[in-house]
PDB file of N, CA and C in Angstrom:
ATOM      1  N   UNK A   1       0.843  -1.164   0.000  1.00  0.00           N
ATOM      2  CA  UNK A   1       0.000   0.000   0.000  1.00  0.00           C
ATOM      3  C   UNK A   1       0.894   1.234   0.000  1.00  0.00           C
ATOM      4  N   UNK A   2       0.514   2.699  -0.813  1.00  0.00           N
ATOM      5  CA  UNK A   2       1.132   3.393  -0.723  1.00  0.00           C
ATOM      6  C   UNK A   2       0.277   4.306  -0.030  1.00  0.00           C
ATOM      7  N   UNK A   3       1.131   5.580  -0.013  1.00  0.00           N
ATOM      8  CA  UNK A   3       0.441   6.661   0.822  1.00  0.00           C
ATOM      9  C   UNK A   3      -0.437   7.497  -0.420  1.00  0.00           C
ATOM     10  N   UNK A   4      -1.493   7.856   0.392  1.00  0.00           N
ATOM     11  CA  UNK A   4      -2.342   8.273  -1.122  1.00  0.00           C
ATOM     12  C   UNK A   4      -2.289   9.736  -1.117  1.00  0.00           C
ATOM     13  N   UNK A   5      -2.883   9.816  -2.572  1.00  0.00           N
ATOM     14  CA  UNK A   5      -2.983  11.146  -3.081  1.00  0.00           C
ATOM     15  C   UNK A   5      -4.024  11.974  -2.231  1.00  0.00           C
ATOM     16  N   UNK A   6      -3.975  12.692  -1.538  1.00  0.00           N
ATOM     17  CA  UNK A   6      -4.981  13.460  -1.246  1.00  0.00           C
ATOM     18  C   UNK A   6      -5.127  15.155  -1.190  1.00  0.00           C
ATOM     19  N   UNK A   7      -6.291  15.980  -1.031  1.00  0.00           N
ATOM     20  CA  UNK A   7      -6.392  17.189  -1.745  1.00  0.00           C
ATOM     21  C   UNK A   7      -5.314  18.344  -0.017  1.00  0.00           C
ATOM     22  N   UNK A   8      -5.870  17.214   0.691  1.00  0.00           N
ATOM     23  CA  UNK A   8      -4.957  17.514   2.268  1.00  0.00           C
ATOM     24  C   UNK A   8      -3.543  16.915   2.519  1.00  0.00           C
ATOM     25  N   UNK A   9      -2.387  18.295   2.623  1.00  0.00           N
ATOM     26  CA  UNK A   9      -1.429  17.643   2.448  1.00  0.00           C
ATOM     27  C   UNK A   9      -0.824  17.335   4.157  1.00  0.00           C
ATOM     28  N   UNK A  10      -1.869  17.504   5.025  1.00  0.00           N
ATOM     29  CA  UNK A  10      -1.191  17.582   6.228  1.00  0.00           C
ATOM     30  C   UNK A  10      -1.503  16.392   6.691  1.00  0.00           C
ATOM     31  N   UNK A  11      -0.432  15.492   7.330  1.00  0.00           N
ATOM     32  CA  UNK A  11      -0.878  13.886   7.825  1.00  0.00           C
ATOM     33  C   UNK A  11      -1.781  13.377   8.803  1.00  0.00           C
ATOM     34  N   UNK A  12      -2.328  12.415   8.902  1.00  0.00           N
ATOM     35  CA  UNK A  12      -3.672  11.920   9.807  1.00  0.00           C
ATOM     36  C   UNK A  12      -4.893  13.093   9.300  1.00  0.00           C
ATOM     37  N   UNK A  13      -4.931  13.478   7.876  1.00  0.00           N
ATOM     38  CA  UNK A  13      -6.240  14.130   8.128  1.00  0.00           C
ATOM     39  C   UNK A  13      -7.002  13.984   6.613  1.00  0.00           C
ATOM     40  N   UNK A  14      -7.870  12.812   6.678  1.00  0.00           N
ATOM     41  CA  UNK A  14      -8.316  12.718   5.296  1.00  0.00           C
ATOM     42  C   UNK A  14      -8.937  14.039   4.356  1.00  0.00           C
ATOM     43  N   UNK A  15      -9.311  13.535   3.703  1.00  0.00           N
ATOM     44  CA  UNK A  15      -9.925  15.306   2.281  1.00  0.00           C
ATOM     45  C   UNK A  15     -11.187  15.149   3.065  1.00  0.00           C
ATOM     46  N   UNK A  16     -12.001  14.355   3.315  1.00  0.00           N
ATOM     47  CA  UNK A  16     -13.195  14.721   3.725  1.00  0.00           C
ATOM     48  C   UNK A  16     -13.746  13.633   4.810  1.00  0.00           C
ATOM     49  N   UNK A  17     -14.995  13.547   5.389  1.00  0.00           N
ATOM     50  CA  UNK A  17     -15.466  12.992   6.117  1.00  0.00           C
ATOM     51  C   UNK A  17     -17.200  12.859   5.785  1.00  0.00           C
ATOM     52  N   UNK A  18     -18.286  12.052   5.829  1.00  0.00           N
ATOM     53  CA  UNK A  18     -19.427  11.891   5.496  1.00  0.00           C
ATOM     54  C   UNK A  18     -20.023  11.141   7.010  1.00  0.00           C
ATOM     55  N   UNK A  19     -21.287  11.501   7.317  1.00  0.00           N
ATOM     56  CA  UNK A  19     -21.923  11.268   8.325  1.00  0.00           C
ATOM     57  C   UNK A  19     -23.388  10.984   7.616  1.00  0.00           C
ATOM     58  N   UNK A  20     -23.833   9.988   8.125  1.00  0.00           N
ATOM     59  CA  UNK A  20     -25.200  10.148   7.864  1.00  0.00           C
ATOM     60  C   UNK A  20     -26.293   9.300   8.799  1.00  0.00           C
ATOM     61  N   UNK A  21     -27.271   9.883   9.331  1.00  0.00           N
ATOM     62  CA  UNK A  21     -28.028   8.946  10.601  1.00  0.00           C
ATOM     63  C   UNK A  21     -29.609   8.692   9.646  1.00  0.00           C
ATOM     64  N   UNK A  22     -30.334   8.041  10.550  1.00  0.00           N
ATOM     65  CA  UNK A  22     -31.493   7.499   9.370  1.00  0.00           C
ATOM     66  C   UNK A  22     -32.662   6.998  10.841  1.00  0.00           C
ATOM     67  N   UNK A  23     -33.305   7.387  11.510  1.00  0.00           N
ATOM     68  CA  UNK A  23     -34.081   6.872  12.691  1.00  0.00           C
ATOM     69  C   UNK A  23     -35.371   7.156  11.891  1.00  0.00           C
ATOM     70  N   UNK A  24     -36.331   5.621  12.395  1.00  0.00           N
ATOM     71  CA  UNK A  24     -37.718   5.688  12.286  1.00  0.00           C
ATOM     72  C   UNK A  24     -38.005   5.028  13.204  1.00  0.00           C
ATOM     73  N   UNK A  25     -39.648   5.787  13.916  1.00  0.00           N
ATOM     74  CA  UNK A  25     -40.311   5.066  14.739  1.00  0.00           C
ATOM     75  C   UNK A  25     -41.604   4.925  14.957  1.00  0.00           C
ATOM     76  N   UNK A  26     -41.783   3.835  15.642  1.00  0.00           N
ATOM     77  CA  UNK A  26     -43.495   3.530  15.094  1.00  0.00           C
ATOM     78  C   UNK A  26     -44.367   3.499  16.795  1.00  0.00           C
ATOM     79  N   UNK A  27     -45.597   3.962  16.617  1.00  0.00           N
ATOM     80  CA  UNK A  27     -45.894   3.404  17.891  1.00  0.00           C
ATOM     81  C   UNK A  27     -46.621   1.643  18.287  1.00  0.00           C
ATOM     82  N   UNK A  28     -46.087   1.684  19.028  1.00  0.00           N
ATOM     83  CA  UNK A  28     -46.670   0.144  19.962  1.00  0.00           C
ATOM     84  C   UNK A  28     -46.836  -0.115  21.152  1.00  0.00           C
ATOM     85  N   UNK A  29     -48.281  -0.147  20.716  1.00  0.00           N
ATOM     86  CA  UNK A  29     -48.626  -0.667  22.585  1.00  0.00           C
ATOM     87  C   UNK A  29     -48.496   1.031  23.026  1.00  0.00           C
ATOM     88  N   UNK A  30     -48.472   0.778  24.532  1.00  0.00           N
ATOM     89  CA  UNK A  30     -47.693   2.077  25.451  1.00  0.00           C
ATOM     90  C   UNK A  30     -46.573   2.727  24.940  1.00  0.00           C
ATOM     91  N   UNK A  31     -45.880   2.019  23.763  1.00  0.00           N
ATOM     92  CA  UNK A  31     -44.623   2.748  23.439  1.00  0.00           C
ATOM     93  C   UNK A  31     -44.548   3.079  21.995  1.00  0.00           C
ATOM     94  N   UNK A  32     -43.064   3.117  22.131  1.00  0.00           N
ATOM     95  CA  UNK A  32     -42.660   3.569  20.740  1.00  0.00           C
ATOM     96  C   UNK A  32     -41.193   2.387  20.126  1.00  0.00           C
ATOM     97  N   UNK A  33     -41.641   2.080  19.194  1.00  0.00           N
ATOM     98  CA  UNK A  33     -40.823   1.004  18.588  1.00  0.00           C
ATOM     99  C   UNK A  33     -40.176   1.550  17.537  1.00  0.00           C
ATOM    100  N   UNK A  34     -38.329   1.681  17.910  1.00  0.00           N
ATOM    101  CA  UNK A  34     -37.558   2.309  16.882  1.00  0.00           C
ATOM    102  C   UNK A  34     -36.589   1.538  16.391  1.00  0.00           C
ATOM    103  N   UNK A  35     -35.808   2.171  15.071  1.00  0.00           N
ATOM    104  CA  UNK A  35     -34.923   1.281  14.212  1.00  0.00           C
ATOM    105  C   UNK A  35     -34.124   2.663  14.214  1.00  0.00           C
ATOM    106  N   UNK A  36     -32.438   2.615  13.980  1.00  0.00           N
ATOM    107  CA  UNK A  36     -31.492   3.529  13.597  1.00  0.00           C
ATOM    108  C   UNK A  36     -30.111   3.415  13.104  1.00  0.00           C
ATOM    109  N   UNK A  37     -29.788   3.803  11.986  1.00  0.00           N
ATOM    110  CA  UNK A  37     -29.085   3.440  11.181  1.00  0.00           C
ATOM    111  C   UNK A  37     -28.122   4.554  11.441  1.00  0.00           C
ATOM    112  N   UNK A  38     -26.802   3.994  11.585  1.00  0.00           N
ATOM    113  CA  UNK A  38     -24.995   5.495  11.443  1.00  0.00           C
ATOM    114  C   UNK A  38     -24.699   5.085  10.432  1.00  0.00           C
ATOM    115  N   UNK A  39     -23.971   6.006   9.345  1.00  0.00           N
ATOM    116  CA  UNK A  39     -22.838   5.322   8.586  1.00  0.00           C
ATOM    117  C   UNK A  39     -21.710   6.562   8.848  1.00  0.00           C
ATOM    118  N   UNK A  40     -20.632   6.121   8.693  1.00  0.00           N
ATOM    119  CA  UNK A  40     -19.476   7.224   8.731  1.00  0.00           C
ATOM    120  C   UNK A  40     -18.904   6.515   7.443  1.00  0.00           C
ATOM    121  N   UNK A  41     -18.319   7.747   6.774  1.00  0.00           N
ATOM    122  CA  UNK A  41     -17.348   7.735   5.705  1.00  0.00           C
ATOM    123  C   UNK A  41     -16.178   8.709   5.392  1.00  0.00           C
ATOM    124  N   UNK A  42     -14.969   8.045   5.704  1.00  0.00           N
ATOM    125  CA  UNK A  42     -13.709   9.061   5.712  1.00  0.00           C
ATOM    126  C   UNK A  42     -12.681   8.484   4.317  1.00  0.00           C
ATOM    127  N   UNK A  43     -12.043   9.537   3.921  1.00  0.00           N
ATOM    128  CA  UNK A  43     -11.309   9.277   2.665  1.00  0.00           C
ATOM    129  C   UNK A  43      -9.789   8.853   3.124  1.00  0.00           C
ATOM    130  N   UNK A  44      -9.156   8.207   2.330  1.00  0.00           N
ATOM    131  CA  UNK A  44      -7.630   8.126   2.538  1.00  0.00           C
ATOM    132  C   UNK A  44      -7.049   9.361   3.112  1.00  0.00           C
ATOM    133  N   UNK A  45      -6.060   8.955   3.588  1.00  0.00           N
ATOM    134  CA  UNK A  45      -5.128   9.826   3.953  1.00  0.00           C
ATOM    135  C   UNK A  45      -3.628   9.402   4.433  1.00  0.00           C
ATOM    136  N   UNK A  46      -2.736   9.925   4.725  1.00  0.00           N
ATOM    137  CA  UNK A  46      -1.235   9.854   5.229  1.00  0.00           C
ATOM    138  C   UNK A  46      -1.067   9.700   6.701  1.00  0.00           C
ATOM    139  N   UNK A  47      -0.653   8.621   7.459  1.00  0.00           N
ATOM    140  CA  UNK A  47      -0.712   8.540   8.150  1.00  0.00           C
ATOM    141  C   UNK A  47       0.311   9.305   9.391  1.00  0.00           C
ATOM    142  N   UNK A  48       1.377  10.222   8.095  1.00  0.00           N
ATOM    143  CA  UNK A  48       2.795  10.607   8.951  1.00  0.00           C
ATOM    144  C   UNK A  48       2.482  11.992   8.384  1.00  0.00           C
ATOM    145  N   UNK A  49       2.978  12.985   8.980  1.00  0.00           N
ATOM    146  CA  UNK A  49       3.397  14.324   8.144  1.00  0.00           C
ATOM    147  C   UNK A  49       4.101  14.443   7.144  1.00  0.00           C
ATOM    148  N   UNK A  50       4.639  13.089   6.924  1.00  0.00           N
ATOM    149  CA  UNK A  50       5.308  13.370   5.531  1.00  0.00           C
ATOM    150  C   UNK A  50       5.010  11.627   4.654  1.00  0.00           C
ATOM    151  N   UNK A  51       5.519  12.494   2.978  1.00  0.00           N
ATOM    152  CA  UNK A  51       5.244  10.828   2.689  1.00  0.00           C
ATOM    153  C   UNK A  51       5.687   9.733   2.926  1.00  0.00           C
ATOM    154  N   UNK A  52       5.147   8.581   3.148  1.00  0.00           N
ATOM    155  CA  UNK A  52       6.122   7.205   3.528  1.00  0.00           C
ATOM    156  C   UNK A  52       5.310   5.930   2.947  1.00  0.00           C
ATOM    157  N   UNK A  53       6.068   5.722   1.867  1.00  0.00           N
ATOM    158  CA  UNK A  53       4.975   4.443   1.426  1.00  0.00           C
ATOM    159  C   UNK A  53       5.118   2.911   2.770  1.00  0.00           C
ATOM    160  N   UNK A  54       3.676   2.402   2.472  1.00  0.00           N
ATOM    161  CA  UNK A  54       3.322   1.610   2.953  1.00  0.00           C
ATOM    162  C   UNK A  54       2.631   2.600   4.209  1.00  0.00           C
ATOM    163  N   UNK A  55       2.116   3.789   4.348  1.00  0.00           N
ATOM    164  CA  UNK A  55       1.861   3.646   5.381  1.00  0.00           C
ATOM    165  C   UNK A  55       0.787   4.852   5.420  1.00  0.00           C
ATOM    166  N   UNK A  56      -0.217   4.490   4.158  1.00  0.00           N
ATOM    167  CA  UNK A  56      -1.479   5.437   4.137  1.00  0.00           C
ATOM    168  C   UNK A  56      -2.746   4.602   4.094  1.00  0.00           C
ATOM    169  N   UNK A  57      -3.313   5.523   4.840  1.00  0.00           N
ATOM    170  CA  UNK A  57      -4.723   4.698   5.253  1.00  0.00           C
ATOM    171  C   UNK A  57      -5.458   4.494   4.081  1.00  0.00           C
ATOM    172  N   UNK A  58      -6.368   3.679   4.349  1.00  0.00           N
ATOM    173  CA  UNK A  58      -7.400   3.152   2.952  1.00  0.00           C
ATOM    174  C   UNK A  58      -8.294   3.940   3.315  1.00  0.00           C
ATOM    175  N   UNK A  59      -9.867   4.653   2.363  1.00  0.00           N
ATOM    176  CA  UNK A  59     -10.895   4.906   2.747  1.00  0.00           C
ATOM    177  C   UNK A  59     -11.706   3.874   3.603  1.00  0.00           C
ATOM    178  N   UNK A  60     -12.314   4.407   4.354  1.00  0.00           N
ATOM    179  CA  UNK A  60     -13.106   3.784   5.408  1.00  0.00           C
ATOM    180  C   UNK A  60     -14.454   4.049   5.638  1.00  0.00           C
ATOM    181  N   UNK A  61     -15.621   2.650   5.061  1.00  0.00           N
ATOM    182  CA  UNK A  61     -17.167   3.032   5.808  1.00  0.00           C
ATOM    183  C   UNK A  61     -17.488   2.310   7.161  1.00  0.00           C
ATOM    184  N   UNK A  62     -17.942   2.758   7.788  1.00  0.00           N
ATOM    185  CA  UNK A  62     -18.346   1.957   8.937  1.00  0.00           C
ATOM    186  C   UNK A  62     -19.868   2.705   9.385  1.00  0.00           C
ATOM    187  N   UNK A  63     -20.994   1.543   9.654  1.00  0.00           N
ATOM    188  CA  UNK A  63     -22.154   1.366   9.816  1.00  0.00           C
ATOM    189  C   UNK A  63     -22.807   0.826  10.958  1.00  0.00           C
ATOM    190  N   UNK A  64     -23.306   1.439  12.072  1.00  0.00           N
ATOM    191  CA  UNK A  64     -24.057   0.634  13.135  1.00  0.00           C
ATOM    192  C   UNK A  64     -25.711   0.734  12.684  1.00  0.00           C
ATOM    193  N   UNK A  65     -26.256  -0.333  13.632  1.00  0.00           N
ATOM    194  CA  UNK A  65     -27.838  -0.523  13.832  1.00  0.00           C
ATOM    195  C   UNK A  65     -27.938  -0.587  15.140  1.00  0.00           C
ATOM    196  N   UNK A  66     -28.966  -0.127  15.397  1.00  0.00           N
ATOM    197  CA  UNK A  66     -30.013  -0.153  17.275  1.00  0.00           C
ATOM    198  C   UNK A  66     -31.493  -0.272  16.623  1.00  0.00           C
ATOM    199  N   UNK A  67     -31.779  -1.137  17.297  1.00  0.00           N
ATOM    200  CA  UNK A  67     -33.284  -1.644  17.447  1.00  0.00           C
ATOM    201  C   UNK A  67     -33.594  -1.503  18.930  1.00  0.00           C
ATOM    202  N   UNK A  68     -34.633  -0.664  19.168  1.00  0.00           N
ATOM    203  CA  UNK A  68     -35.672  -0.439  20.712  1.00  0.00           C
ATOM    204  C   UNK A  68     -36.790  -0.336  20.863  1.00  0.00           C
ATOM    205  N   UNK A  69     -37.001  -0.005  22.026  1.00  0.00           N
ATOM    206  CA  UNK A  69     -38.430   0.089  22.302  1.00  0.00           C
ATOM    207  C   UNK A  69     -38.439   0.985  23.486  1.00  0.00           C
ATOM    208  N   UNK A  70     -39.111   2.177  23.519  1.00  0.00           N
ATOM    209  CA  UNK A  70     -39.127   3.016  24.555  1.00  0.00           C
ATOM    210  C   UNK A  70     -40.592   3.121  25.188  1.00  0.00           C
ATOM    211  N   UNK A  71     -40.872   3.177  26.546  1.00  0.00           N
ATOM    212  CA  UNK A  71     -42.051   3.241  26.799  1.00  0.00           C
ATOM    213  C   UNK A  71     -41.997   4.270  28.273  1.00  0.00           C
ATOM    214  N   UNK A  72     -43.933   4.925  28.591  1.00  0.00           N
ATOM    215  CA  UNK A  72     -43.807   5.591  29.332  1.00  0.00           C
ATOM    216  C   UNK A  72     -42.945   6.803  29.627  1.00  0.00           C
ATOM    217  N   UNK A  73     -43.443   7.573  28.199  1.00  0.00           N
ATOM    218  CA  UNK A  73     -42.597   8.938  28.190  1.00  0.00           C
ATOM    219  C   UNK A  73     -41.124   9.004  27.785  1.00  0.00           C
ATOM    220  N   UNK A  74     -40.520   8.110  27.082  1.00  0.00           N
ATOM    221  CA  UNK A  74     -39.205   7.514  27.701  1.00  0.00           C
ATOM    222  C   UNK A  74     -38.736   7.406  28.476  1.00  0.00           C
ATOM    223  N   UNK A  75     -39.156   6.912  29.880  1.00  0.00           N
ATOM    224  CA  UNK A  75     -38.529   6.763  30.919  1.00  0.00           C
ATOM    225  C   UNK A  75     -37.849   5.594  31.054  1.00  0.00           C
ATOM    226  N   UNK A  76     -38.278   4.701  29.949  1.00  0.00           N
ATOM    227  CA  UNK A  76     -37.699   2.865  29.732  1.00  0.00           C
ATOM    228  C   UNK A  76     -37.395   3.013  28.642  1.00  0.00           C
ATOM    229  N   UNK A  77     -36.018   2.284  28.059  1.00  0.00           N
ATOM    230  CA  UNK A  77     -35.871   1.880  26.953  1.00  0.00           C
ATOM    231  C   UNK A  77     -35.488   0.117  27.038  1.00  0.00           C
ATOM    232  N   UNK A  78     -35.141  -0.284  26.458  1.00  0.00           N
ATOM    233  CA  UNK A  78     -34.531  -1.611  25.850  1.00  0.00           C
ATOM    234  C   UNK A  78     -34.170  -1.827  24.391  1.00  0.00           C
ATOM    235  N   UNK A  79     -32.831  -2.332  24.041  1.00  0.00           N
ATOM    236  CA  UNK A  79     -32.397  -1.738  22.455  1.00  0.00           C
ATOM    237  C   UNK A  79     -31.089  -2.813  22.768  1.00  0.00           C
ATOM    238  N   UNK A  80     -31.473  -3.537  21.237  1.00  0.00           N
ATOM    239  CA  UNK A  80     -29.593  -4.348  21.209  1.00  0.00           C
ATOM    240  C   UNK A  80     -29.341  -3.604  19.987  1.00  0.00           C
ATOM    241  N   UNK A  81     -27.934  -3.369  19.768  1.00  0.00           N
ATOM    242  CA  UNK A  81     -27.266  -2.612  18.653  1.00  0.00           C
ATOM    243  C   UNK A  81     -26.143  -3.193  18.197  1.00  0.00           C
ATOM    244  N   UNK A  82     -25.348  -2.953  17.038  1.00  0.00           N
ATOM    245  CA  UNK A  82     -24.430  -3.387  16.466  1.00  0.00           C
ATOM    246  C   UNK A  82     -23.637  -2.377  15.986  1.00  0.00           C
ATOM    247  N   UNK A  83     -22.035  -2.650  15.998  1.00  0.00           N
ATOM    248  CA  UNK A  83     -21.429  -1.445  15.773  1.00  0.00           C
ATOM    249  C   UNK A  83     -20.404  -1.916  14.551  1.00  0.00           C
ATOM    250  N   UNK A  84     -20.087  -1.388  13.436  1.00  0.00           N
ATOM    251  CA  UNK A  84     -18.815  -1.968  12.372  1.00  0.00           C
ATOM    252  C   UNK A  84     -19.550  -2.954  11.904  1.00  0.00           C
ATOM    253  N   UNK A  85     -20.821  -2.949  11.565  1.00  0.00           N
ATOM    254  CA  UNK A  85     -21.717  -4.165  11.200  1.00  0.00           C
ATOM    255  C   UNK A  85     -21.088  -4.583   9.667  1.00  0.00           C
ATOM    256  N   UNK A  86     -20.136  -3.990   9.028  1.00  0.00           N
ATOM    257  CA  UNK A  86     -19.562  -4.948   7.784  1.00  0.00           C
ATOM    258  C   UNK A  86     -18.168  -5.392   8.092  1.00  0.00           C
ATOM    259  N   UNK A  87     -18.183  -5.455   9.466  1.00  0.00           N
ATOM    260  CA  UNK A  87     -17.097  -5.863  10.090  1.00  0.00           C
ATOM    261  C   UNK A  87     -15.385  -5.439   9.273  1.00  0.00           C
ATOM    262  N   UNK A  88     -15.389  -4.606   8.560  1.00  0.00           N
ATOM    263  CA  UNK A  88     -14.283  -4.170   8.046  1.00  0.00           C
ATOM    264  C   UNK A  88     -12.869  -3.771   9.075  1.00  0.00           C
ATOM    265  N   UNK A  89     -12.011  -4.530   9.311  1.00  0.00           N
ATOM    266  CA  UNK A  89     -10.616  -3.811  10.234  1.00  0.00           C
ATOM    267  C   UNK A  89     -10.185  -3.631   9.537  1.00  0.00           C
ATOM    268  N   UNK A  90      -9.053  -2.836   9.645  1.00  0.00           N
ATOM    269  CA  UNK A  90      -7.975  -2.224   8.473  1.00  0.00           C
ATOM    270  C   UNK A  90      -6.934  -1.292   9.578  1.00  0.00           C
ATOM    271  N   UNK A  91      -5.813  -1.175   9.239  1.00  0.00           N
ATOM    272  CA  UNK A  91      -4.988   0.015  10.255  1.00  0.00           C
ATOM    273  C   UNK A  91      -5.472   1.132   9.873  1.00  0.00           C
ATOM    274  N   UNK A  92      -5.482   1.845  10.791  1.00  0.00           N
ATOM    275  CA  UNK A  92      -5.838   3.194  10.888  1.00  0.00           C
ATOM    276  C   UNK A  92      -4.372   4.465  11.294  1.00  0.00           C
ATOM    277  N   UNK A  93      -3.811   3.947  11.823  1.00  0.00           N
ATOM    278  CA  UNK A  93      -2.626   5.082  12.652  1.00  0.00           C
ATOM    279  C   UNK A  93      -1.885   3.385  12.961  1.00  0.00           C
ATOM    280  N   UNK A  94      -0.513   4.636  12.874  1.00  0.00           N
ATOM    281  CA  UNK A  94       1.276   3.924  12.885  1.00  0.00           C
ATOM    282  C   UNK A  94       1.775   4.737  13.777  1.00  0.00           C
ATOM    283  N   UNK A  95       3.199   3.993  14.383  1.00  0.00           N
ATOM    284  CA  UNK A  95       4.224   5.021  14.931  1.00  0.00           C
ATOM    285  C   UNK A  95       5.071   4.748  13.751  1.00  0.00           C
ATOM    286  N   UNK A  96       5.800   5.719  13.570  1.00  0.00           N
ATOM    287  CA  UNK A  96       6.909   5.843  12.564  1.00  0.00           C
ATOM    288  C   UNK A  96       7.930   5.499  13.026  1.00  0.00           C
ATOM    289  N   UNK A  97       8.473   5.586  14.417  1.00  0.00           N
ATOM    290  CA  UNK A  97      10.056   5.191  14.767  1.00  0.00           C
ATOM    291  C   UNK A  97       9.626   3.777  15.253  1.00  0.00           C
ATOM    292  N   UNK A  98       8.757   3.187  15.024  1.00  0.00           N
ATOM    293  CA  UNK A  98       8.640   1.269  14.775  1.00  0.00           C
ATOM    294  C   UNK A  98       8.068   0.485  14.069  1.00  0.00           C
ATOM    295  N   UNK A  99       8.354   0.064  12.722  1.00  0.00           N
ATOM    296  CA  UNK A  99       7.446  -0.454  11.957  1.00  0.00           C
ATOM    297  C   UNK A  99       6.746  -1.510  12.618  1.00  0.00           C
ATOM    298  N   UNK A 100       6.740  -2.033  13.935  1.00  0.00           N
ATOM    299  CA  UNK A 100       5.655  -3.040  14.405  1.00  0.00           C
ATOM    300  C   UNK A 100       4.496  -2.715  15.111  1.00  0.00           C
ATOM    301  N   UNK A 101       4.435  -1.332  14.711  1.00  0.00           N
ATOM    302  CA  UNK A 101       3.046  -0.557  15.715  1.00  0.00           C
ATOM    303  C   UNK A 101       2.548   0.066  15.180  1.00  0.00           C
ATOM    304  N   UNK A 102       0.981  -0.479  14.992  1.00  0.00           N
ATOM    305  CA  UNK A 102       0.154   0.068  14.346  1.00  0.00           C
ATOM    306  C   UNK A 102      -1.742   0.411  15.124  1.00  0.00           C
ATOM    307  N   UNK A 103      -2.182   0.734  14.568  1.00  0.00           N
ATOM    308  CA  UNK A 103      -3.551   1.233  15.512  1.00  0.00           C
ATOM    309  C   UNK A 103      -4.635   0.480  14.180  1.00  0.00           C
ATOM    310  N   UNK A 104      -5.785  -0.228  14.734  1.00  0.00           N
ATOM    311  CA  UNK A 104      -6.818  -0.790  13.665  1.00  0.00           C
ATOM    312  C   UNK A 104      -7.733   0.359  14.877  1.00  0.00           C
ATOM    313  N   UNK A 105      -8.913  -0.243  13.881  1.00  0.00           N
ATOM    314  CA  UNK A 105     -10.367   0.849  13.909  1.00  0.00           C
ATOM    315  C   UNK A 105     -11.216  -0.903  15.084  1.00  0.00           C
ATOM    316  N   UNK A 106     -12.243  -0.656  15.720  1.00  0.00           N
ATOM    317  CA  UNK A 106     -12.448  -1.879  15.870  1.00  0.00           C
ATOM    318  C   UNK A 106     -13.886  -3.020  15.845  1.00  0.00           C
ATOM    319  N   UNK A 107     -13.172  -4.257  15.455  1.00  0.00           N
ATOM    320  CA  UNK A 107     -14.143  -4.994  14.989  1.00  0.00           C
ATOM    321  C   UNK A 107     -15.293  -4.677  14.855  1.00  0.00           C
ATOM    322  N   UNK A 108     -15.958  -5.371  14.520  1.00  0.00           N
ATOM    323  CA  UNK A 108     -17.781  -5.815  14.412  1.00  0.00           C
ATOM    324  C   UNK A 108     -17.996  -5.872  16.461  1.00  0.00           C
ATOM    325  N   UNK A 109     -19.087  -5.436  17.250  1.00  0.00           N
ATOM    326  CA  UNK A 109     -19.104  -5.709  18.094  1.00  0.00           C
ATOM    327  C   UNK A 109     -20.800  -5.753  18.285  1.00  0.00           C
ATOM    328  N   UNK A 110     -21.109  -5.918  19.178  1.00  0.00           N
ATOM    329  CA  UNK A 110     -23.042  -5.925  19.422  1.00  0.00           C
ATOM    330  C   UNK A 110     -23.435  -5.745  20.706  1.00  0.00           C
ATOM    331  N   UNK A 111     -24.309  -6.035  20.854  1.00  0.00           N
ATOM    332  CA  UNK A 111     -24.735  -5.893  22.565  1.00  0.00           C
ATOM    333  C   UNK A 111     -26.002  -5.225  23.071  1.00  0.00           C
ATOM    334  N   UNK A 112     -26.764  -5.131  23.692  1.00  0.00           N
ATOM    335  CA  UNK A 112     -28.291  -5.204  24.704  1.00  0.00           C
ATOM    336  C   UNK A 112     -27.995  -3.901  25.315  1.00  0.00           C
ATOM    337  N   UNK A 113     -28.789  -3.249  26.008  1.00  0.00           N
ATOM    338  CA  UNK A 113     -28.866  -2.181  26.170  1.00  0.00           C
ATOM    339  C   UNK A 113     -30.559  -1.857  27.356  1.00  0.00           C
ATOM    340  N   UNK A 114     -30.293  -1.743  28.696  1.00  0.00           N
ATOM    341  CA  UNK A 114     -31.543  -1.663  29.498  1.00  0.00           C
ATOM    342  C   UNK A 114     -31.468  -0.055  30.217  1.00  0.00           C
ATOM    343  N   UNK A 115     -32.190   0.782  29.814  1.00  0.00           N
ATOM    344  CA  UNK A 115     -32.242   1.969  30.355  1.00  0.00           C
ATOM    345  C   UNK A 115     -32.981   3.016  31.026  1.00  0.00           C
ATOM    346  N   UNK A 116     -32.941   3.227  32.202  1.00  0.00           N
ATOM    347  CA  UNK A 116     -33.877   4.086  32.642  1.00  0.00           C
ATOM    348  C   UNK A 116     -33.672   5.393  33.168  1.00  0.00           C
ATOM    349  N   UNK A 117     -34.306   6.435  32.758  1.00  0.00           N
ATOM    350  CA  UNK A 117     -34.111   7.589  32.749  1.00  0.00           C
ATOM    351  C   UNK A 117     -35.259   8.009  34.253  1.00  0.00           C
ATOM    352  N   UNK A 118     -34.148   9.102  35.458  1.00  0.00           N
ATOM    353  CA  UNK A 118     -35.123   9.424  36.758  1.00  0.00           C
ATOM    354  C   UNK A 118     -34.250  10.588  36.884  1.00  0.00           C
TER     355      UNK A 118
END
């Protein structure tokens, strides 16, 4: 991999960044039954202040989901979610004075979620 071309010549800082969220919700019952979608999208970039092949980041999407259910004003929720749901790792950040150290972004992860708001 080389270090890529980008419109930013200063290192660790891709040309751009994309965000986008997506929530719908329905009612049920006493509550409210929701779905919500993240995606982040960042472009290549250099991982050093200066050039150094082998050591520029790839573009990167990463996507979570939460599924819940809130009830009673929201004072209850319950929601399992998923985070890096296309499970993509890749390095993200290096040290330069050791080629054996590097930083990844991380895995696919999931997990439940019980909440009450007082």
């Amino acid at each position: 991999m080389t270090a890529p071309d980008t419109a930013n010549d200063a290192g660790l800082a891709p040309a751009f960044y994309l965000n986008f969220t997506l929530r719908d919700a329905r009612p049920l019952g006493e509550g409210e039954l929701y779905a919500l979608t993240d995606w982040s999208y960042r472009t290549a970039y250099n991982m050093f202040l200066y050039e150094a092949k082998g050591y520029g980041a790839k573009a990167l999407l990463e996507g979570g989901l939460r599924l819940g259910y809130k009830w009673d004003n929201g004072k209850y929720e319950v929601a399992a979610f998923a985070r890096n749901i296309t499970n993509r790792v890749q390095v993200v950040a290096a040290i330069d004075f050791d080629n054996l150290t590097g930083t990844v972004n991380e895995p696919r992860n999931y997990g439940a979620q019980f909440r009450v708001d007082f």
